[in-house]
C-alpha atoms as a PDB file:
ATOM      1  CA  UNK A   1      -6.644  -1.161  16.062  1.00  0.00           C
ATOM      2  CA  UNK A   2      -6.199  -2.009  12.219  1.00  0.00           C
ATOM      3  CA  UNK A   3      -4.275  -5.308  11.295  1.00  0.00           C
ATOM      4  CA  UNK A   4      -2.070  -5.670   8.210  1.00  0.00           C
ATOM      5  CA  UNK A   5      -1.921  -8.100   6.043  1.00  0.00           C
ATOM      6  CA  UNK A   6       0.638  -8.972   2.766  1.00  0.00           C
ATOM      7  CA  UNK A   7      -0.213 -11.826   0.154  1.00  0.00           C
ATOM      8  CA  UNK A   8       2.129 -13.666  -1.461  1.00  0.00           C
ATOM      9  CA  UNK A   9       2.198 -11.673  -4.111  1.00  0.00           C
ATOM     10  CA  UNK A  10       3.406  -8.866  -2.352  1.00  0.00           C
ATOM     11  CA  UNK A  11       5.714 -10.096   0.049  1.00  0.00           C
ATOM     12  CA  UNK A  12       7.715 -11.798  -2.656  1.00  0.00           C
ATOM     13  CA  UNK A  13       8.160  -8.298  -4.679  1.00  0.00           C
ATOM     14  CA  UNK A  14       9.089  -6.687  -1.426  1.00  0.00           C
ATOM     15  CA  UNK A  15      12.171  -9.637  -0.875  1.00  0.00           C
ATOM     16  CA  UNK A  16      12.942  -9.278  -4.487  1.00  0.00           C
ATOM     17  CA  UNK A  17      13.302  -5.587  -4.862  1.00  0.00           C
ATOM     18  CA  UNK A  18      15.354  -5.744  -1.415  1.00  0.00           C
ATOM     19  CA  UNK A  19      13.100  -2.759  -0.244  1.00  0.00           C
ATOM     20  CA  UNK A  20      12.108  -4.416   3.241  1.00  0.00           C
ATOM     21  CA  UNK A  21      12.976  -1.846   5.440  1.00  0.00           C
ATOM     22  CA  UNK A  22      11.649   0.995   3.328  1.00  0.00           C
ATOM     23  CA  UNK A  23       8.396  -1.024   3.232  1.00  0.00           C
ATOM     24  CA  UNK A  24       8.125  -2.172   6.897  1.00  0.00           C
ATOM     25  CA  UNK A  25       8.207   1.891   8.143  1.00  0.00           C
ATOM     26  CA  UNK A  26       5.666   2.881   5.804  1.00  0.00           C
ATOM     27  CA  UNK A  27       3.549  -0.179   7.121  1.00  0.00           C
ATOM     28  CA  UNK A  28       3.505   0.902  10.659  1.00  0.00           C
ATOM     29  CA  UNK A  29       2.937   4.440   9.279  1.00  0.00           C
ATOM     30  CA  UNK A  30      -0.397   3.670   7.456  1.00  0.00           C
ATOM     31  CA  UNK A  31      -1.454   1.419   9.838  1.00  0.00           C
ATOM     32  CA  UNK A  32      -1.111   3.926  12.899  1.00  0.00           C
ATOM     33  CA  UNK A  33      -2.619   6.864  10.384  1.00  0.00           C
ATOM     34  CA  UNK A  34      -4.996   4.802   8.581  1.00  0.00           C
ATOM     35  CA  UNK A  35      -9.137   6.488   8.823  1.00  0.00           C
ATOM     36  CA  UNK A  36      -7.377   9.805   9.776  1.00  0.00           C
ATOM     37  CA  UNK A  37      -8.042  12.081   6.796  1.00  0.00           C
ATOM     38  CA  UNK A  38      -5.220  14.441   7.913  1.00  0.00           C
ATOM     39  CA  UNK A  39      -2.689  12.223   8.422  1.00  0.00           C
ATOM     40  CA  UNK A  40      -3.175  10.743   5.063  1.00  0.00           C
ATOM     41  CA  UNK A  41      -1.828  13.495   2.917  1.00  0.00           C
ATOM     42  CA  UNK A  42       1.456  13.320   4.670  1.00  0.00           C
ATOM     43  CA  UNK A  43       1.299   9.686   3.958  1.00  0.00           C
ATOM     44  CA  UNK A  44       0.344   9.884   0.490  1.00  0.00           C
ATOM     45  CA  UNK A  45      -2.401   7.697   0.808  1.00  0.00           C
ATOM     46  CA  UNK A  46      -4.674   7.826  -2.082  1.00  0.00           C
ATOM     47  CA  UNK A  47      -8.431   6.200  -2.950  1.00  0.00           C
ATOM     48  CA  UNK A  48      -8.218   4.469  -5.922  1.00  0.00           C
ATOM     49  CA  UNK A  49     -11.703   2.839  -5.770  1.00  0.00           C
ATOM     50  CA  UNK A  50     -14.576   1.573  -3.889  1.00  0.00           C
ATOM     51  CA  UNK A  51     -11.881   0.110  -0.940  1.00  0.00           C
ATOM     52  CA  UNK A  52      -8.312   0.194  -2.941  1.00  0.00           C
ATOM     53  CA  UNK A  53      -5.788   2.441  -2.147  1.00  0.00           C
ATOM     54  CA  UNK A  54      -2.363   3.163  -2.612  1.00  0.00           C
ATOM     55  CA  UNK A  55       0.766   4.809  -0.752  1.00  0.00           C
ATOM     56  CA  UNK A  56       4.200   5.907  -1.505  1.00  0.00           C
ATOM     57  CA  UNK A  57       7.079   4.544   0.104  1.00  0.00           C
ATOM     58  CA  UNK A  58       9.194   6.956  -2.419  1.00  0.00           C
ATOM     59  CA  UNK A  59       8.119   9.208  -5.292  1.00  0.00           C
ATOM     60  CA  UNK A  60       8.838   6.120  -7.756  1.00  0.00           C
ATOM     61  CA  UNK A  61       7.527   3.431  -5.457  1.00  0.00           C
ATOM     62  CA  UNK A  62       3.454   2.462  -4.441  1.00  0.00           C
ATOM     63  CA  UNK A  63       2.227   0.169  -2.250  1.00  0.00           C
ATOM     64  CA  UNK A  64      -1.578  -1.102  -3.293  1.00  0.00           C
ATOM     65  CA  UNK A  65      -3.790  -2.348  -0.210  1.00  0.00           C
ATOM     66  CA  UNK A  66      -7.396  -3.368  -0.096  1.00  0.00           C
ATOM     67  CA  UNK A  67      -9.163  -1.290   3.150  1.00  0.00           C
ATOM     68  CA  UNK A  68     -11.898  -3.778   5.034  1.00  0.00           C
ATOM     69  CA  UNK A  69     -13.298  -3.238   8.599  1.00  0.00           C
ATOM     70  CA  UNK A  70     -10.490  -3.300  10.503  1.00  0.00           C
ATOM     71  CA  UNK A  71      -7.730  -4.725   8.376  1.00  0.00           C
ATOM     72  CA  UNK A  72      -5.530  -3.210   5.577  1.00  0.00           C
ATOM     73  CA  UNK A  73      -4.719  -5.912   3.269  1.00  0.00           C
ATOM     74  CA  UNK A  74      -1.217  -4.883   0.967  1.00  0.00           C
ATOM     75  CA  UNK A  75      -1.638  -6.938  -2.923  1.00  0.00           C
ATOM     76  CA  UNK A  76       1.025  -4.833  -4.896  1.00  0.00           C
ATOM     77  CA  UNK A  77       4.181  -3.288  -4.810  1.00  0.00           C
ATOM     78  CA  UNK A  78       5.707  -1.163  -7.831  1.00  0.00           C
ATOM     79  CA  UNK A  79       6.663   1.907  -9.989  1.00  0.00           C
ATOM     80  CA  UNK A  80       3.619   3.792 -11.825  1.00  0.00           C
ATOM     81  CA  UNK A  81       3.697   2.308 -14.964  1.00  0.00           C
ATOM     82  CA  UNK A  82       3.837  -0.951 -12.575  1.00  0.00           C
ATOM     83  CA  UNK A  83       0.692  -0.084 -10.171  1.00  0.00           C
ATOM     84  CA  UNK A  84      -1.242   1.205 -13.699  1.00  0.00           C
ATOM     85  CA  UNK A  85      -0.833  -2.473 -14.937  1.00  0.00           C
ATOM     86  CA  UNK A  86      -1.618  -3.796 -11.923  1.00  0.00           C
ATOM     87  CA  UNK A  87      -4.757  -1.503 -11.622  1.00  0.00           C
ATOM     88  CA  UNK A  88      -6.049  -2.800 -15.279  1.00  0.00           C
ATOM     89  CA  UNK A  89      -7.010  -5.730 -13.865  1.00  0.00           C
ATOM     90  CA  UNK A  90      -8.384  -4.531 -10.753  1.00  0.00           C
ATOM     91  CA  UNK A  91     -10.905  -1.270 -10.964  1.00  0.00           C
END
């Protein structure tokens, strides 16, 4: 089974934005669909490089997660123009 993991980071723009709920289903979502290529297009998970990825929680909202043997580990939380800053730094 995959484990999940949130940083700091992420966990405080999850409290901030008040989206907990919204964040926690798609979670357990990706987690139980995670490494099944059909599943992920109803999730909207997309490769972004070598092991980043992202997923929608809503049109306007991404969630950015590193994929490692066995664990899933969420970084970033945001809009597009957000997740594009974000990605700057990161690809």
């Amino acid at each position: 089974m995959i484990s999940i993991e949130l940083t700091k980071r992420f966990k405080k723009i999850v409290r901030e934005t008040g989206r907990e709920e919204e964040v926690s289903a798609t979670l357990r979502l990706v987690r139980d669909g995670f490494g099944n290529p059909h599943l992920h297009v109803g999730l909207s998970i997309r490769k972004l490089g070598k092991s980043l990825y992202e997923c929608r929680t809503s049109l306007a909202w991404r969630l950015i997660f590193e994929a490692q043997k066995g664990v899933l580990t969420f970084d970033f939380a945001g809009d597009h123009d957000q997740v594009l800053n974000y990605l700057r730094g990161h690809l």
